[in-house]
C-alpha atoms as a PDB file:
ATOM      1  CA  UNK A   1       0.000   0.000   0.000  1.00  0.00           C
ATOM      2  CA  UNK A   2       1.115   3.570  -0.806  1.00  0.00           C
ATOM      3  CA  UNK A   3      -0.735   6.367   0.749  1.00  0.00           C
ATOM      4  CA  UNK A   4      -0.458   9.418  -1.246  1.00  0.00           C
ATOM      5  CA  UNK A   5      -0.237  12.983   0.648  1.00  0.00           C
ATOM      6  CA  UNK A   6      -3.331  15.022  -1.874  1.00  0.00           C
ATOM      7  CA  UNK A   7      -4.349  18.865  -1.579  1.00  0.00           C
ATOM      8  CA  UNK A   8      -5.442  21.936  -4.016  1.00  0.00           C
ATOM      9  CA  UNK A   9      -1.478  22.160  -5.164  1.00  0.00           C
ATOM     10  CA  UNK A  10      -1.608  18.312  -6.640  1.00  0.00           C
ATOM     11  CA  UNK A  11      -5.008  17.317  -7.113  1.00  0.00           C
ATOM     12  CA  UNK A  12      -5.191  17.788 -10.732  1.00  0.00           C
ATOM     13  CA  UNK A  13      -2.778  14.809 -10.664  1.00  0.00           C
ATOM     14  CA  UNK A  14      -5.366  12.839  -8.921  1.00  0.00           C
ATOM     15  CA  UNK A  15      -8.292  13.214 -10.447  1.00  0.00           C
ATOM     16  CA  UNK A  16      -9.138   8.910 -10.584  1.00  0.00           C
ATOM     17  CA  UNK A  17      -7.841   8.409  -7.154  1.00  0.00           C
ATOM     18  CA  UNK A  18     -10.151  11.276  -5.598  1.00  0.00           C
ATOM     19  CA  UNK A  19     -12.929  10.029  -7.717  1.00  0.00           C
ATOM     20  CA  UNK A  20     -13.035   6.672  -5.935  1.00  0.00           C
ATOM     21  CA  UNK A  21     -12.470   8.330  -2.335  1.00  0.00           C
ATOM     22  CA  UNK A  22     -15.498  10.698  -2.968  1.00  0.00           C
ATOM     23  CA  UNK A  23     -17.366   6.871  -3.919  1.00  0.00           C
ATOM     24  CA  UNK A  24     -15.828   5.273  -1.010  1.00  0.00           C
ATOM     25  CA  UNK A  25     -16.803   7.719   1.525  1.00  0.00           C
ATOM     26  CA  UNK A  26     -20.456   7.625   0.288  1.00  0.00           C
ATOM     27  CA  UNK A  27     -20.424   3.893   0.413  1.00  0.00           C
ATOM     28  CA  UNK A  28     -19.512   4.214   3.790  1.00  0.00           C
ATOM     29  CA  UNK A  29     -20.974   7.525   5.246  1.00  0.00           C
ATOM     30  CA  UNK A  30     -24.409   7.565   3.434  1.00  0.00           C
ATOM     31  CA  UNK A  31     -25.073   3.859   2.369  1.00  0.00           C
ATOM     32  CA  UNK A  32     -23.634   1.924   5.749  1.00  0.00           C
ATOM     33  CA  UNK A  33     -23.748   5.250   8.577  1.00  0.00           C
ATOM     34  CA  UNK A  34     -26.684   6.518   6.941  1.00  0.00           C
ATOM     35  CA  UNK A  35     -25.115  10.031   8.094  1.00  0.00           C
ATOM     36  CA  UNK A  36     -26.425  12.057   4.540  1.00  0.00           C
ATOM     37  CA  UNK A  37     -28.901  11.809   2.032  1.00  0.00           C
ATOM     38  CA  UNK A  38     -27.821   9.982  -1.083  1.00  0.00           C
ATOM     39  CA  UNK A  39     -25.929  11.911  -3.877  1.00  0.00           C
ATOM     40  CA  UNK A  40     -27.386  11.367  -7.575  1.00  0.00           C
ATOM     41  CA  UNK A  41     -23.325  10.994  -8.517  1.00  0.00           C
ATOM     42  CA  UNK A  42     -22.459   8.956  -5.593  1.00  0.00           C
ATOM     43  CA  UNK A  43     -20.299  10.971  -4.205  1.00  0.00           C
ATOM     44  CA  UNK A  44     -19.958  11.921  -0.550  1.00  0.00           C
ATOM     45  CA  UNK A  45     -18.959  15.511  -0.874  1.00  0.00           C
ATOM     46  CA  UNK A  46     -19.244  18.313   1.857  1.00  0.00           C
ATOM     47  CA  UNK A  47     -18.879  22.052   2.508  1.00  0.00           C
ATOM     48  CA  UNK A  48     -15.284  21.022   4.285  1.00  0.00           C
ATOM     49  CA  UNK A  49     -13.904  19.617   1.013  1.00  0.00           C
ATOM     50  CA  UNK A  50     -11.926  22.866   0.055  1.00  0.00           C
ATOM     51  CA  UNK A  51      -8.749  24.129  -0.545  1.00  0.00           C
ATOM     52  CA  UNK A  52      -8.137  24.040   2.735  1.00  0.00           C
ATOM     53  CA  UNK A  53      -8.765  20.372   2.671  1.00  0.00           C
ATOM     54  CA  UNK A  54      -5.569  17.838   2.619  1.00  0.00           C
ATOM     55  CA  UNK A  55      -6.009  14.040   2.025  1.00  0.00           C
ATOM     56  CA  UNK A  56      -4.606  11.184   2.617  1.00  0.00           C
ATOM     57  CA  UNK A  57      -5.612   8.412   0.519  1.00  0.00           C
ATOM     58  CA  UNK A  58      -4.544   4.986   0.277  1.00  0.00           C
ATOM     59  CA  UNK A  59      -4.354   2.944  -2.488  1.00  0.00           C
ATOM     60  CA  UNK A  60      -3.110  -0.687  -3.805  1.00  0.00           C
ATOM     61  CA  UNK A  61      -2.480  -1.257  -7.886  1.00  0.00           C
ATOM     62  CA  UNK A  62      -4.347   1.960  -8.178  1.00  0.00           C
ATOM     63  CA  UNK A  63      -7.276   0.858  -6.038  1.00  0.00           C
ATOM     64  CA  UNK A  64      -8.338   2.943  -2.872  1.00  0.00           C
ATOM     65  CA  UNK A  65      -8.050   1.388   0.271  1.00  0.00           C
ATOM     66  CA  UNK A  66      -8.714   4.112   3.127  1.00  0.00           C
ATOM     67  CA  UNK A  67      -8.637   7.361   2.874  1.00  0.00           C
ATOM     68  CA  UNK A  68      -8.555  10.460   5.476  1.00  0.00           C
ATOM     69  CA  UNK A  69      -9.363  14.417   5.674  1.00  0.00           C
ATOM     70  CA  UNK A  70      -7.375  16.954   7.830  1.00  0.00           C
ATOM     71  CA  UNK A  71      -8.368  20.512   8.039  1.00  0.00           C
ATOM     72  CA  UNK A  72      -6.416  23.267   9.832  1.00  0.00           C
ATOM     73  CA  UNK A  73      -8.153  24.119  12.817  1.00  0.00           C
ATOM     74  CA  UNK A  74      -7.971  27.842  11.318  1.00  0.00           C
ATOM     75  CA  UNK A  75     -10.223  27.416   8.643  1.00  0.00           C
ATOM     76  CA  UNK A  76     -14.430  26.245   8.898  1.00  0.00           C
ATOM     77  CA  UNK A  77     -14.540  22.642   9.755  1.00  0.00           C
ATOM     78  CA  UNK A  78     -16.623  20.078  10.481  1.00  0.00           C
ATOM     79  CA  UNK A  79     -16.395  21.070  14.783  1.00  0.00           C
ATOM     80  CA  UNK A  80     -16.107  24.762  14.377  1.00  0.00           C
ATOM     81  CA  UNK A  81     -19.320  25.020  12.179  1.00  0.00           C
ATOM     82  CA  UNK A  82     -21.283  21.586  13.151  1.00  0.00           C
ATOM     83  CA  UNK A  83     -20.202  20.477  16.923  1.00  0.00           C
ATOM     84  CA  UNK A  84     -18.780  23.822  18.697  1.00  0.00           C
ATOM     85  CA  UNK A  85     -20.760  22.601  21.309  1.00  0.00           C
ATOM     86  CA  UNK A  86     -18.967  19.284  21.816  1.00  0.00           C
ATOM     87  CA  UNK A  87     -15.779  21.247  23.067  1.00  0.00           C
ATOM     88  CA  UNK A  88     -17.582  22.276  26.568  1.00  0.00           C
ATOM     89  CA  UNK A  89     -14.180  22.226  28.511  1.00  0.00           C
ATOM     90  CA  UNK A  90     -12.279  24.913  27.100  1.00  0.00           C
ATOM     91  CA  UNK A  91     -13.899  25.853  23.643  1.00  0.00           C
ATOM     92  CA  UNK A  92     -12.736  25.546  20.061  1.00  0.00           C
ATOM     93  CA  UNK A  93      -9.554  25.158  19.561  1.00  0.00           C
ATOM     94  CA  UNK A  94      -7.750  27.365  16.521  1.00  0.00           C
ATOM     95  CA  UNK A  95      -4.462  27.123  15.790  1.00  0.00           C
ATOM     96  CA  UNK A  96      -2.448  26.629  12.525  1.00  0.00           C
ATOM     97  CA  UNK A  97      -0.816  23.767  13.910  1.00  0.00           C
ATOM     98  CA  UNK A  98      -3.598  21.781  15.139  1.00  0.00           C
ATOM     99  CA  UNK A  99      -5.401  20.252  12.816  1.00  0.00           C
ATOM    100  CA  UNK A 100      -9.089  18.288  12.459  1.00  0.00           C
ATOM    101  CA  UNK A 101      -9.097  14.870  11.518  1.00  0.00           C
ATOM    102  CA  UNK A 102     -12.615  13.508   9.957  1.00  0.00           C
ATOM    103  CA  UNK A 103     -13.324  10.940   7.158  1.00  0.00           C
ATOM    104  CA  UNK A 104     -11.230   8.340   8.193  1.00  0.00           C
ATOM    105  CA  UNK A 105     -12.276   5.222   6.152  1.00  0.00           C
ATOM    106  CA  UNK A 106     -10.790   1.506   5.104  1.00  0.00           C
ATOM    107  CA  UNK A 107     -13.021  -0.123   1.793  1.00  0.00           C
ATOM    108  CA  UNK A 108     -14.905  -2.416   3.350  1.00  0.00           C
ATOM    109  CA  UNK A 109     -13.170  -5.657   1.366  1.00  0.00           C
ATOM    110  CA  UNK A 110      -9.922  -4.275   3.044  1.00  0.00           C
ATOM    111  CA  UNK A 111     -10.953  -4.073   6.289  1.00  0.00           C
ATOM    112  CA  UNK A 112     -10.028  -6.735   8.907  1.00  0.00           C
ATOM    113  CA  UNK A 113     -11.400  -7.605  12.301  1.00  0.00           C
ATOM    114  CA  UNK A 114     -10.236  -6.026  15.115  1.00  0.00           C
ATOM    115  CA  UNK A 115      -7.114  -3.475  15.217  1.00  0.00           C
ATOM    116  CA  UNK A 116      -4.949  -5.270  12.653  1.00  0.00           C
ATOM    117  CA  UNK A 117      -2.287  -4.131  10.157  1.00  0.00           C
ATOM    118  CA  UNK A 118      -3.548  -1.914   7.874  1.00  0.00           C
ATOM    119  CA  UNK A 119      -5.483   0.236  10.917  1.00  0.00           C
ATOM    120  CA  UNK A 120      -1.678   0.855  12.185  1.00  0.00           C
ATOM    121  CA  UNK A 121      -0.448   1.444   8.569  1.00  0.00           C
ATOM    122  CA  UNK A 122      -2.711   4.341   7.844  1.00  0.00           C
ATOM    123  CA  UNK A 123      -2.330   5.619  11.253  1.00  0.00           C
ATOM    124  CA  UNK A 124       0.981   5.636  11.722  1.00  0.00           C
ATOM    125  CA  UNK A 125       1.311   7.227   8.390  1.00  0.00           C
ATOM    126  CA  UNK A 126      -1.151  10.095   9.443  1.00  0.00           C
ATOM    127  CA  UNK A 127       1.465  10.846  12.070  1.00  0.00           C
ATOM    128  CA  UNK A 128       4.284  10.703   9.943  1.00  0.00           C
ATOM    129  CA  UNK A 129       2.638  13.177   7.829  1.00  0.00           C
ATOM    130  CA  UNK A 130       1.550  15.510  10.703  1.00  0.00           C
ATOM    131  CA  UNK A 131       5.636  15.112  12.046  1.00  0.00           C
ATOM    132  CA  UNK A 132       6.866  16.141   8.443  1.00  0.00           C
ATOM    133  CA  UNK A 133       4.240  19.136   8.328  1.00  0.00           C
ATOM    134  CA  UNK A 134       4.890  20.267  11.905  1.00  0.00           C
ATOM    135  CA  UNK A 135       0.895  19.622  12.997  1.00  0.00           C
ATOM    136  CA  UNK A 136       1.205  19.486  16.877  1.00  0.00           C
ATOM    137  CA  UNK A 137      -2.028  17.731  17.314  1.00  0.00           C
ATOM    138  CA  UNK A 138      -5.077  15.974  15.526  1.00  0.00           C
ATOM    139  CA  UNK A 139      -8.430  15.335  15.780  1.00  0.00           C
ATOM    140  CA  UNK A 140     -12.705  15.798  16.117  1.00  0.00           C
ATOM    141  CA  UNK A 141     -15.122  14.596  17.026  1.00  0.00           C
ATOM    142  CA  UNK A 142     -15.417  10.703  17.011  1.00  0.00           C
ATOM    143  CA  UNK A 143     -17.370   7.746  17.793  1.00  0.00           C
ATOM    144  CA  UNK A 144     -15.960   6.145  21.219  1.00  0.00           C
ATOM    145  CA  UNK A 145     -15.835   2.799  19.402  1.00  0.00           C
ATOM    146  CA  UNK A 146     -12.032   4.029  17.808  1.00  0.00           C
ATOM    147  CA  UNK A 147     -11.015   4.687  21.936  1.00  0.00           C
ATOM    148  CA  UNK A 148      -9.573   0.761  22.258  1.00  0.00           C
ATOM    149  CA  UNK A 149      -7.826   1.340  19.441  1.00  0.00           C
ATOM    150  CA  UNK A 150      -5.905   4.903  20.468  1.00  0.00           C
ATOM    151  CA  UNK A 151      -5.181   2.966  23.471  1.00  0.00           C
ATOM    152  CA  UNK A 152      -3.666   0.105  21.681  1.00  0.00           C
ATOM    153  CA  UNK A 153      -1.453   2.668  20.362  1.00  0.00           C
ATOM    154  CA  UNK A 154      -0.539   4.460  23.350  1.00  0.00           C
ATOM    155  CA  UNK A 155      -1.504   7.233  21.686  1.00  0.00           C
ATOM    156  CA  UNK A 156      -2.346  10.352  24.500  1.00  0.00           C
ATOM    157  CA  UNK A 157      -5.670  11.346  23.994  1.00  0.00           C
ATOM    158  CA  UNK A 158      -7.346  14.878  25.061  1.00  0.00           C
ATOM    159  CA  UNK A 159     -10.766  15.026  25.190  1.00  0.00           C
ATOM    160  CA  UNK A 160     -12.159  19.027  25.015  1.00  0.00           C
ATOM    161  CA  UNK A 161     -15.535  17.899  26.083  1.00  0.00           C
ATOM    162  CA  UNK A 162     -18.000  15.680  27.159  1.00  0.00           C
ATOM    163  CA  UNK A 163     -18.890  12.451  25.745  1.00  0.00           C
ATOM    164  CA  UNK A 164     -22.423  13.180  23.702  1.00  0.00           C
ATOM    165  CA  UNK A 165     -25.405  11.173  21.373  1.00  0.00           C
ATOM    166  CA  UNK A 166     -24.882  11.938  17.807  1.00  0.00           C
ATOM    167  CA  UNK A 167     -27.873  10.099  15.744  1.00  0.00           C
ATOM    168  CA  UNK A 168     -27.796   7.785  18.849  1.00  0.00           C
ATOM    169  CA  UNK A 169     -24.239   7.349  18.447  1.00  0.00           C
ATOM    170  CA  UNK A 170     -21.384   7.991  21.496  1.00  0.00           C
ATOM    171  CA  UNK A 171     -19.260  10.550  20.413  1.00  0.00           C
ATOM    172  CA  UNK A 172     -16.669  12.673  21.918  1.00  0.00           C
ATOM    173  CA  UNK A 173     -14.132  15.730  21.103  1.00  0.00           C
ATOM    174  CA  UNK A 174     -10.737  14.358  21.268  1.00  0.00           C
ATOM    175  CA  UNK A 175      -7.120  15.663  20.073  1.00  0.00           C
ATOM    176  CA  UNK A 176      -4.077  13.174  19.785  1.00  0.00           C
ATOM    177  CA  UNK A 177      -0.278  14.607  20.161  1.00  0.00           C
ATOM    178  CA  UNK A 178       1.773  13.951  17.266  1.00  0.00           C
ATOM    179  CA  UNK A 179       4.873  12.678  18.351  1.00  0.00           C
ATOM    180  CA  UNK A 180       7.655   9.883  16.768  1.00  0.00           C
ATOM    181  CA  UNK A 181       6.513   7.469  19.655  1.00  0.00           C
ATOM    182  CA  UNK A 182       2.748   7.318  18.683  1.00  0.00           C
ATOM    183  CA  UNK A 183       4.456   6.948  15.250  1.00  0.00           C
ATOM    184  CA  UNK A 184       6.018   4.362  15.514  1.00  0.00           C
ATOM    185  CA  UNK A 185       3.948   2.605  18.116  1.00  0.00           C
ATOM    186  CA  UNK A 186       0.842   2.814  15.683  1.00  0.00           C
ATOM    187  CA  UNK A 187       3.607   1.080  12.799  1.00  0.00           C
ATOM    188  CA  UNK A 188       4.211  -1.377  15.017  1.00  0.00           C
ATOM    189  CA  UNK A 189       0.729  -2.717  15.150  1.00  0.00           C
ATOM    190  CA  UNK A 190       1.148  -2.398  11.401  1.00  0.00           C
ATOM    191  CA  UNK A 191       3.957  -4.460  10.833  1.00  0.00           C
ATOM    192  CA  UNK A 192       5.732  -1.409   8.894  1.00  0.00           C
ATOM    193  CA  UNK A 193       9.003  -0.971   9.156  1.00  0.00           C
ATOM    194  CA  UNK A 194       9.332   1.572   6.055  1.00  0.00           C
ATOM    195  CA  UNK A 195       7.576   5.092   5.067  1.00  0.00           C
ATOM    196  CA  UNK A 196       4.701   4.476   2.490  1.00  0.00           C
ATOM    197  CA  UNK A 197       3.977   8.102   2.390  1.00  0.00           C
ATOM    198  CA  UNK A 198       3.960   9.533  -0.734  1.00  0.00           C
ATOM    199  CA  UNK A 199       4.266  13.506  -1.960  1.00  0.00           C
ATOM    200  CA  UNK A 200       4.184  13.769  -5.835  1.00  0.00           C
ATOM    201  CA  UNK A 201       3.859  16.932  -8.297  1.00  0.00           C
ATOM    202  CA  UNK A 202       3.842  20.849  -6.932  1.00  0.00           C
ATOM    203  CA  UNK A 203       4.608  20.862  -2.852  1.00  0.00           C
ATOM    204  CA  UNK A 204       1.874  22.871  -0.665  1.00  0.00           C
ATOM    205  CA  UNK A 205       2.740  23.020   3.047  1.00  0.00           C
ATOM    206  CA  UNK A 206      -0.188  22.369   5.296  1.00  0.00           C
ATOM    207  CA  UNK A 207       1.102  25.431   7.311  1.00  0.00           C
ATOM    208  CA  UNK A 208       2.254  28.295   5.370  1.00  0.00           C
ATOM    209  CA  UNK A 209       5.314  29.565   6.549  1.00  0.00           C
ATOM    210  CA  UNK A 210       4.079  32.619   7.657  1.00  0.00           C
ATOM    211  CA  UNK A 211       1.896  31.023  10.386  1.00  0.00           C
ATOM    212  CA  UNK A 212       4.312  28.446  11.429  1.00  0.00           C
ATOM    213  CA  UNK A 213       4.615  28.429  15.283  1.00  0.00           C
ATOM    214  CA  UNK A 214       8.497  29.001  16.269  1.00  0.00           C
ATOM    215  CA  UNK A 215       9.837  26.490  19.076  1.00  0.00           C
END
C-alpha cells in the first residue's frame, strides 16, 4: 500500500484516485452510517472539502483502500461550524498547527477484524505526515468505538468535552499529540518498518510559513 499525501497544489494529478475516495466515503458515510442523504453521482462531498482540505488516501495497484481528511483548525470545519458545542471544557480550539481529523475510512473488502495491520499502517502514516508538516495535534469529534484502538497505540488522547449522542451514536471531542513514539507505536501494530507516504507533483505546506509556530 502507498498512501499518497493530496491537496489543491496536486489534485489535478489525482483526479481517478479522488474520484473513488469521494465513492468510497459515500459507500460508507451515506449507504452503511446513513449520516447524509444519497448523492445522484455517488459521491460523498461536503462544505469542508476545500482548498483548505488535505487528504490522505490509500491505495493498492491503483485501487483505494482508506482514505482520510485533515483541516487546519484555522479554517471552517466540520467542529467549528457543526459540533462547537462538543468542546464544553475549554472551547474551540484554533491554531495553525492543530489540525481536524474527519473521514477516516478503510473499503470495506480491506478491512479486517479487530485493530490489525492496515489500521496501524494508515495511522501511523497520518502521524508521519503531521511530524513532516509540523501539525502538533489531531483530531474531532469521534465515535468512542475508535477509543480501544488509540489505546492500543498508546496514543495520549485529550478530550475538550464531554462524551455526547450523535444520531444515537457515542461521540466525543478528542485531540491526539503527534509525536515519533505514537508513530512508531501505531507502525508497530502495522507491521511497517518503512515510510509508504507519498508527496508527488507541486509541494503545498499544510502550514504556510508565515503562520508556522516558532519552538
Amino acid at each position: 500500500m502507498q498512501i499518497h499525501v493530496v491537496n489543491a497544489a496536486n489534485k489535478h494529478l489525482y483526479d481517478d484516485l479522488l474520484d473513488q475516495f469521494f465513492r468510497a466515503r459515500h459507500d460508507i458515510y451515506v449507504e452503511e452510517k446513513g449520516w447524509r442523504n444519497a448523492d445522484p453521482n455517488g459521491k460523498e462531498i461536503d462544505q469542508f472539502d476545500t482548498d483548505d482540505a488535505t487528504y490522505l488516501i490509500g491505495e493498492v495497484d491503483g485501487e483505494v483502500t482508506t482514505g482520510t481528511r485533515l483541516i487546519p483548525t484555522t479554517a471552517p470545519h466540520l467542529m467549528s461550524e457543526v459540533f462547537p458545542h462538543m468542546a464544553d471544557f475549554k472551547g474551540l480550539i484554533r491554531r495553525p498547527d492543530v489540525a481536524e481529523w474527519t473521514r477516516g475510512f478503510i473499503v470495506k473488502k480491506f478491512r479486517e477484524q479487530g485493530h490489525g495491520p492496515i489500521k496501524g499502517q494508515f495511522c501511523g502514516t497520518v502521524m508521519e505526515y503531521c511530524l513532516l508538516e509540523g501539525i502538533a495535534a489531531i483530531g474531532g469529534v469521534q465515535e468512542t468505538y475508535w477509543l480501544p484502538l488509540w489505546k492500543r497505540f498508546r496514543w495520549t488522547v485529550r478530550p475538550v468535552g464531554n462524551p455526547r449522542q450523535i444520531d444515537g451514536v457515542t461521540c466525543v471531542a478528542a485531540f491526539f499529540d503527534v509525536s515519533r513514539m505514537a508513530q512508531l507505536k501505531a507502525l508497530a501494530c502495522g507491521g511497517l518498518t518503512s515510510s509508504i507516504l507519498v508527496y508527488r507533483g507541486p509541494y503545498r505546506p499544510f502550514i504556510p510559513e508565515d503562520r508556522r509556530i516558532a519552538i
